[in-house]
N, C-alpha and C. Protein backbone atom coordinates (compact mmCIF):
# COMPACT_ATOMS: atom_id res chain seq x y z
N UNK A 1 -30.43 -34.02 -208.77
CA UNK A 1 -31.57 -33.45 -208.12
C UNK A 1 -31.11 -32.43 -207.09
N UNK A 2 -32.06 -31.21 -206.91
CA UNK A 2 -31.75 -30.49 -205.98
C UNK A 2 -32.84 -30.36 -205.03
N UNK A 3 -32.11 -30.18 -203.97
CA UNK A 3 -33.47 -29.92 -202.54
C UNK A 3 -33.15 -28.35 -202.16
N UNK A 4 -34.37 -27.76 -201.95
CA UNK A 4 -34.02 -26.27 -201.54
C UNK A 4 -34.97 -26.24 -200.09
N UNK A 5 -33.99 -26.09 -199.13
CA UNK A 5 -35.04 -25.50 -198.00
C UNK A 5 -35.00 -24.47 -197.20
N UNK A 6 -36.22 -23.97 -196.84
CA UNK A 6 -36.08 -22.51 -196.14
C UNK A 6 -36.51 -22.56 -194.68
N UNK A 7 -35.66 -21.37 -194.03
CA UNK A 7 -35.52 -21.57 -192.74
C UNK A 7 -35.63 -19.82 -192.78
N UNK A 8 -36.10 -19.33 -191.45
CA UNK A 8 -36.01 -17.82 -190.79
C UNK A 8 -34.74 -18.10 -190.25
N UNK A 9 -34.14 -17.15 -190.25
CA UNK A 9 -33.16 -16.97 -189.32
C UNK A 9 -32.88 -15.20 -188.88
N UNK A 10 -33.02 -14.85 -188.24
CA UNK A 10 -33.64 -13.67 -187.16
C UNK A 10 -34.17 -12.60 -188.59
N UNK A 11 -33.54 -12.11 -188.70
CA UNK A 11 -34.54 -10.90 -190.06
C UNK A 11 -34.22 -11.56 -191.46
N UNK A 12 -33.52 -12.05 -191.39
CA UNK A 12 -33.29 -13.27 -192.58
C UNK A 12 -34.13 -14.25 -193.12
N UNK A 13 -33.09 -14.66 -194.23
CA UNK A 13 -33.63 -16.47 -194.77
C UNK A 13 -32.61 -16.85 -195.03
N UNK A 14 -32.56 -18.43 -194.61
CA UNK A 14 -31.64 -19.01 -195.19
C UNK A 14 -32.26 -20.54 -195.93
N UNK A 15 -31.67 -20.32 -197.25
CA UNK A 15 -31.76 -21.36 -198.21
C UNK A 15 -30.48 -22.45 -197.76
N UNK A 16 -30.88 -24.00 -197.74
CA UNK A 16 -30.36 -25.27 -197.55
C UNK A 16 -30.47 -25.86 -198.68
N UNK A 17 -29.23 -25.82 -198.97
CA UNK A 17 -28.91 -26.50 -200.65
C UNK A 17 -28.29 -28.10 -200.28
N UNK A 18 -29.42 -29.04 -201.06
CA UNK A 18 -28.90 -30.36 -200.82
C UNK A 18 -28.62 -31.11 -202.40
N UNK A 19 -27.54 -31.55 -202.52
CA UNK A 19 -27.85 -31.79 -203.85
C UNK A 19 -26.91 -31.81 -205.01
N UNK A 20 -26.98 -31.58 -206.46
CA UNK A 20 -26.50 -31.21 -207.18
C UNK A 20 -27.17 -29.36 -208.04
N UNK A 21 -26.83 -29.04 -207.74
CA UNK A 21 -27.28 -27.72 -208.73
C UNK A 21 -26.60 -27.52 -209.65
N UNK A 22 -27.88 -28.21 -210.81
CA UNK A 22 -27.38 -28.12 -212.33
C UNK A 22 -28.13 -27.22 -213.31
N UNK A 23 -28.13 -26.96 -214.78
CA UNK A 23 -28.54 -26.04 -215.13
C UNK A 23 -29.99 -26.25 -215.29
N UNK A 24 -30.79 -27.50 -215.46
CA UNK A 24 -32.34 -27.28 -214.95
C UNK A 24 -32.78 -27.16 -213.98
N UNK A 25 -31.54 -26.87 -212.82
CA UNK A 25 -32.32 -26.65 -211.19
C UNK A 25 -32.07 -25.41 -210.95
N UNK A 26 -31.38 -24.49 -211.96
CA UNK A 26 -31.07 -23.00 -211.68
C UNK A 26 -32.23 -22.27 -211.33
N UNK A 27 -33.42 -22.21 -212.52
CA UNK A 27 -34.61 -21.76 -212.40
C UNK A 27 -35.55 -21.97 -210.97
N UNK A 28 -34.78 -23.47 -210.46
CA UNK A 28 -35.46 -23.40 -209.50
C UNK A 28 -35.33 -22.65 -208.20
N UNK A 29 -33.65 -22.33 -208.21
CA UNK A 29 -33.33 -21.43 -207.35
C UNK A 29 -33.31 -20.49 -207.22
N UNK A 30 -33.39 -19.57 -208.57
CA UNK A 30 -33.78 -18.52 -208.19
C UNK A 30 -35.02 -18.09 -208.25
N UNK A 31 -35.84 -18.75 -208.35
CA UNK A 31 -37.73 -18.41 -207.79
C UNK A 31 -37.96 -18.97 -206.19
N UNK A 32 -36.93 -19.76 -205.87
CA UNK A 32 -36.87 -20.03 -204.38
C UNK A 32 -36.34 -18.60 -203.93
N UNK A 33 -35.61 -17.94 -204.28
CA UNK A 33 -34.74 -16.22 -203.91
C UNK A 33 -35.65 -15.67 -204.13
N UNK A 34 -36.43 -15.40 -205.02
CA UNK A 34 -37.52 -14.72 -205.27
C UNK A 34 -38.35 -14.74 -204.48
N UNK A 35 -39.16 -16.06 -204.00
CA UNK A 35 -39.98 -16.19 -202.83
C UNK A 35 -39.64 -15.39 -201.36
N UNK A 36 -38.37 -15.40 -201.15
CA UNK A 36 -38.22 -14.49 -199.97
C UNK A 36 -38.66 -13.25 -200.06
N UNK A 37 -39.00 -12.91 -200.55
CA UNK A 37 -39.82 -11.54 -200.88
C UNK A 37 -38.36 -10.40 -200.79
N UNK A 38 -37.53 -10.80 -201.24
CA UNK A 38 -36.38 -9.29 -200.99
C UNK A 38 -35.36 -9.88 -199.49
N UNK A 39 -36.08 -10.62 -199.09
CA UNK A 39 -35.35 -9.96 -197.52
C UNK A 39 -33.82 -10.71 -197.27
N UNK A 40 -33.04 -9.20 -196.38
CA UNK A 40 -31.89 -9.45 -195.91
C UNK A 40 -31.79 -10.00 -195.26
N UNK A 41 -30.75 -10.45 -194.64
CA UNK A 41 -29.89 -10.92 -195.00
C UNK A 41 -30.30 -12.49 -195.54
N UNK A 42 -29.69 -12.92 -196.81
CA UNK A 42 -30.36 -14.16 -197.44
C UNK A 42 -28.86 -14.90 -197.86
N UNK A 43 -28.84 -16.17 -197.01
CA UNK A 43 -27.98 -16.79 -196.41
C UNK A 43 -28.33 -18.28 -197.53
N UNK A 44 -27.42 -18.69 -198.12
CA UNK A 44 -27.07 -19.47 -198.82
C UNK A 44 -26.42 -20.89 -198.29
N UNK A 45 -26.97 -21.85 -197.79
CA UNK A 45 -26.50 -22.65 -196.58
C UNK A 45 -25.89 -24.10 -197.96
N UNK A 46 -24.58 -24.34 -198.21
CA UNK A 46 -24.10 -25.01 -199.56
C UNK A 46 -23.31 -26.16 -198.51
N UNK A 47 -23.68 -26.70 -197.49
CA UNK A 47 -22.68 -28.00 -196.55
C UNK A 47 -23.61 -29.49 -197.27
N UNK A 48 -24.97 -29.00 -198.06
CA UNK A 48 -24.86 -30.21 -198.53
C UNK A 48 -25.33 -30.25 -199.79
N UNK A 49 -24.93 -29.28 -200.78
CA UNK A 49 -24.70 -29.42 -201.83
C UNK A 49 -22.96 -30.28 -202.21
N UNK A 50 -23.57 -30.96 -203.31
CA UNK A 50 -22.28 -31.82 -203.16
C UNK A 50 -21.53 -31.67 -204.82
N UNK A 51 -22.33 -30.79 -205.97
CA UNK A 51 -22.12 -30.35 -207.05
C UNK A 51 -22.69 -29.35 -207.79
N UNK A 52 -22.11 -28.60 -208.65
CA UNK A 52 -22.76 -27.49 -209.67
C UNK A 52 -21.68 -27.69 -210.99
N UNK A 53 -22.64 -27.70 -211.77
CA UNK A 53 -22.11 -27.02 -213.11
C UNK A 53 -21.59 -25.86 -213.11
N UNK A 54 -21.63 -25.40 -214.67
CA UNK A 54 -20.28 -24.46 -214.96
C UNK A 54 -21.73 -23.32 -214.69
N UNK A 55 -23.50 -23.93 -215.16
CA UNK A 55 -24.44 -22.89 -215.06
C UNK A 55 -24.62 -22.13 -213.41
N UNK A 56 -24.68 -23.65 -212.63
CA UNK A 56 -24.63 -23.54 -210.98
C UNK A 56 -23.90 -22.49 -210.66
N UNK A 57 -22.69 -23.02 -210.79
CA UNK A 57 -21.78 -22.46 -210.11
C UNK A 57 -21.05 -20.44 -210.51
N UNK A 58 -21.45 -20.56 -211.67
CA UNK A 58 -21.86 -18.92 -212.10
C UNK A 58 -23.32 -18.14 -211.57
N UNK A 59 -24.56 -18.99 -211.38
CA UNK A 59 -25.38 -18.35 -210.34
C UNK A 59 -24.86 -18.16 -208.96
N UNK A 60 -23.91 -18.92 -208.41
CA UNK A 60 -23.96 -19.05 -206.87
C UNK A 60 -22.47 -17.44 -207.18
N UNK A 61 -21.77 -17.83 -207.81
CA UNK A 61 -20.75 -16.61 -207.56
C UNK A 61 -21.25 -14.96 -207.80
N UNK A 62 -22.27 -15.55 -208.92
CA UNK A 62 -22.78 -14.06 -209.36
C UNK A 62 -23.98 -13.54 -207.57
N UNK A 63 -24.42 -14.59 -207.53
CA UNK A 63 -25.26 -14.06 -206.00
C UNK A 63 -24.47 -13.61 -205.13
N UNK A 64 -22.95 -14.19 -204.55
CA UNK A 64 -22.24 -14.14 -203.90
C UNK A 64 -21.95 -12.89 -204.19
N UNK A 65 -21.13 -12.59 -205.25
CA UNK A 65 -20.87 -10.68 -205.84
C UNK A 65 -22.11 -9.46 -205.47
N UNK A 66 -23.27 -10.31 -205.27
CA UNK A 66 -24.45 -9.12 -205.28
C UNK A 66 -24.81 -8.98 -203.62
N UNK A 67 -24.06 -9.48 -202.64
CA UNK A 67 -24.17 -9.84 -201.11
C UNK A 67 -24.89 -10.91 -200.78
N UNK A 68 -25.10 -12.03 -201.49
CA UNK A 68 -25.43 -13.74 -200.78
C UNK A 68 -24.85 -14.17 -200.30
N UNK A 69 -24.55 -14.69 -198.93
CA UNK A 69 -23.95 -15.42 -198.20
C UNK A 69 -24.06 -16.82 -198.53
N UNK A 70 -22.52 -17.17 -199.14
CA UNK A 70 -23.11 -18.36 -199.34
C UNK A 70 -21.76 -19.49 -197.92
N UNK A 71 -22.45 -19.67 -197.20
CA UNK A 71 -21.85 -20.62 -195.43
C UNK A 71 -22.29 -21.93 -196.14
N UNK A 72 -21.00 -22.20 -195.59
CA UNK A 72 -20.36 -23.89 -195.83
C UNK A 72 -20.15 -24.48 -196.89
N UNK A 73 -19.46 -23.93 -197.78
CA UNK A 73 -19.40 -24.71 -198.97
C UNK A 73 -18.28 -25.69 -198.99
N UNK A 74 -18.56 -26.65 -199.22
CA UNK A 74 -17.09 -27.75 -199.20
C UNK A 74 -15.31 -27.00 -200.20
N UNK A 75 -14.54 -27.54 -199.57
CA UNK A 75 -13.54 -26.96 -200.70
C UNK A 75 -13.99 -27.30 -202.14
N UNK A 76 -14.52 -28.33 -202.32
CA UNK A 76 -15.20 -28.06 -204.12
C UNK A 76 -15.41 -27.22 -204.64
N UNK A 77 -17.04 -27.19 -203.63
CA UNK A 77 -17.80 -25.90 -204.35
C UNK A 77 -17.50 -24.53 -204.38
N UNK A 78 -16.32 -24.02 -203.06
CA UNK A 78 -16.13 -23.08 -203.03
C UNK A 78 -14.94 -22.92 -204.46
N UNK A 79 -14.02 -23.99 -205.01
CA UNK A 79 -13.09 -23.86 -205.75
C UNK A 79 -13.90 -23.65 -206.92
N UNK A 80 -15.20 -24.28 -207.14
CA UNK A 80 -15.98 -24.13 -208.63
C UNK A 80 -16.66 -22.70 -208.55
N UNK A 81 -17.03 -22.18 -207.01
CA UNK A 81 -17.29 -20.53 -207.39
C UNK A 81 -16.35 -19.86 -207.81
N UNK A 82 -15.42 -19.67 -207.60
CA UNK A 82 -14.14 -19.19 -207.86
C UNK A 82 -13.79 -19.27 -208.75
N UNK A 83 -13.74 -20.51 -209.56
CA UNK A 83 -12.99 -20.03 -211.09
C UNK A 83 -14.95 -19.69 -211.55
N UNK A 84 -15.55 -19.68 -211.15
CA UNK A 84 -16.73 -19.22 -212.12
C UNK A 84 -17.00 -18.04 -212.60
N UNK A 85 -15.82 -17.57 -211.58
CA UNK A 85 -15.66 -15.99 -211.47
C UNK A 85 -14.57 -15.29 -212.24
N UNK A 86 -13.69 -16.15 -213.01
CA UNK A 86 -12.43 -16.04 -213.17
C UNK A 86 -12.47 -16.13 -214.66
């Protein structure tokens, strides 16, 4: 299961990823990105996501490549963006 929550943060948003993000929760995240209506800076908050698939973890790197901040990812998740990229 994934939890997505949104927060302002000064001209921003930041999304709070709790969870696992797997490939039926992809859709959900990115219509949660969508909902921000566009806006910068859009901050990817991953300290309590605790897993992604091979689908997850190719959305979160491909966002990351397009300027998503993605703050706090455990050494996991940051090692599963990384080869997602690779």
């Amino acid at each position: 299961m994934l939890r997505i929550t949104r927060s302002k943060s000064g001209d921003g948003v930041v999304l709070f990823l709790e969870g696992k993000l797997l490939e039926p929760w992809v859709g959900e995240l990115r219509a949660a990105i969508l909902n921000t209506g566009g806006t910068t800076p859009l901050v990817l908050d991953l300290a309590g996501l605790r897993f992604a698939d091979s689908v997850g973890a190719l959305l979160l790197a491909t966002l990351q490549q397009s300027g998503v901040v993605l703050r706090e990812p455990t050494a996991f998740i940051a090692a599963l963006v990384a080869a997602a990229i690779d």
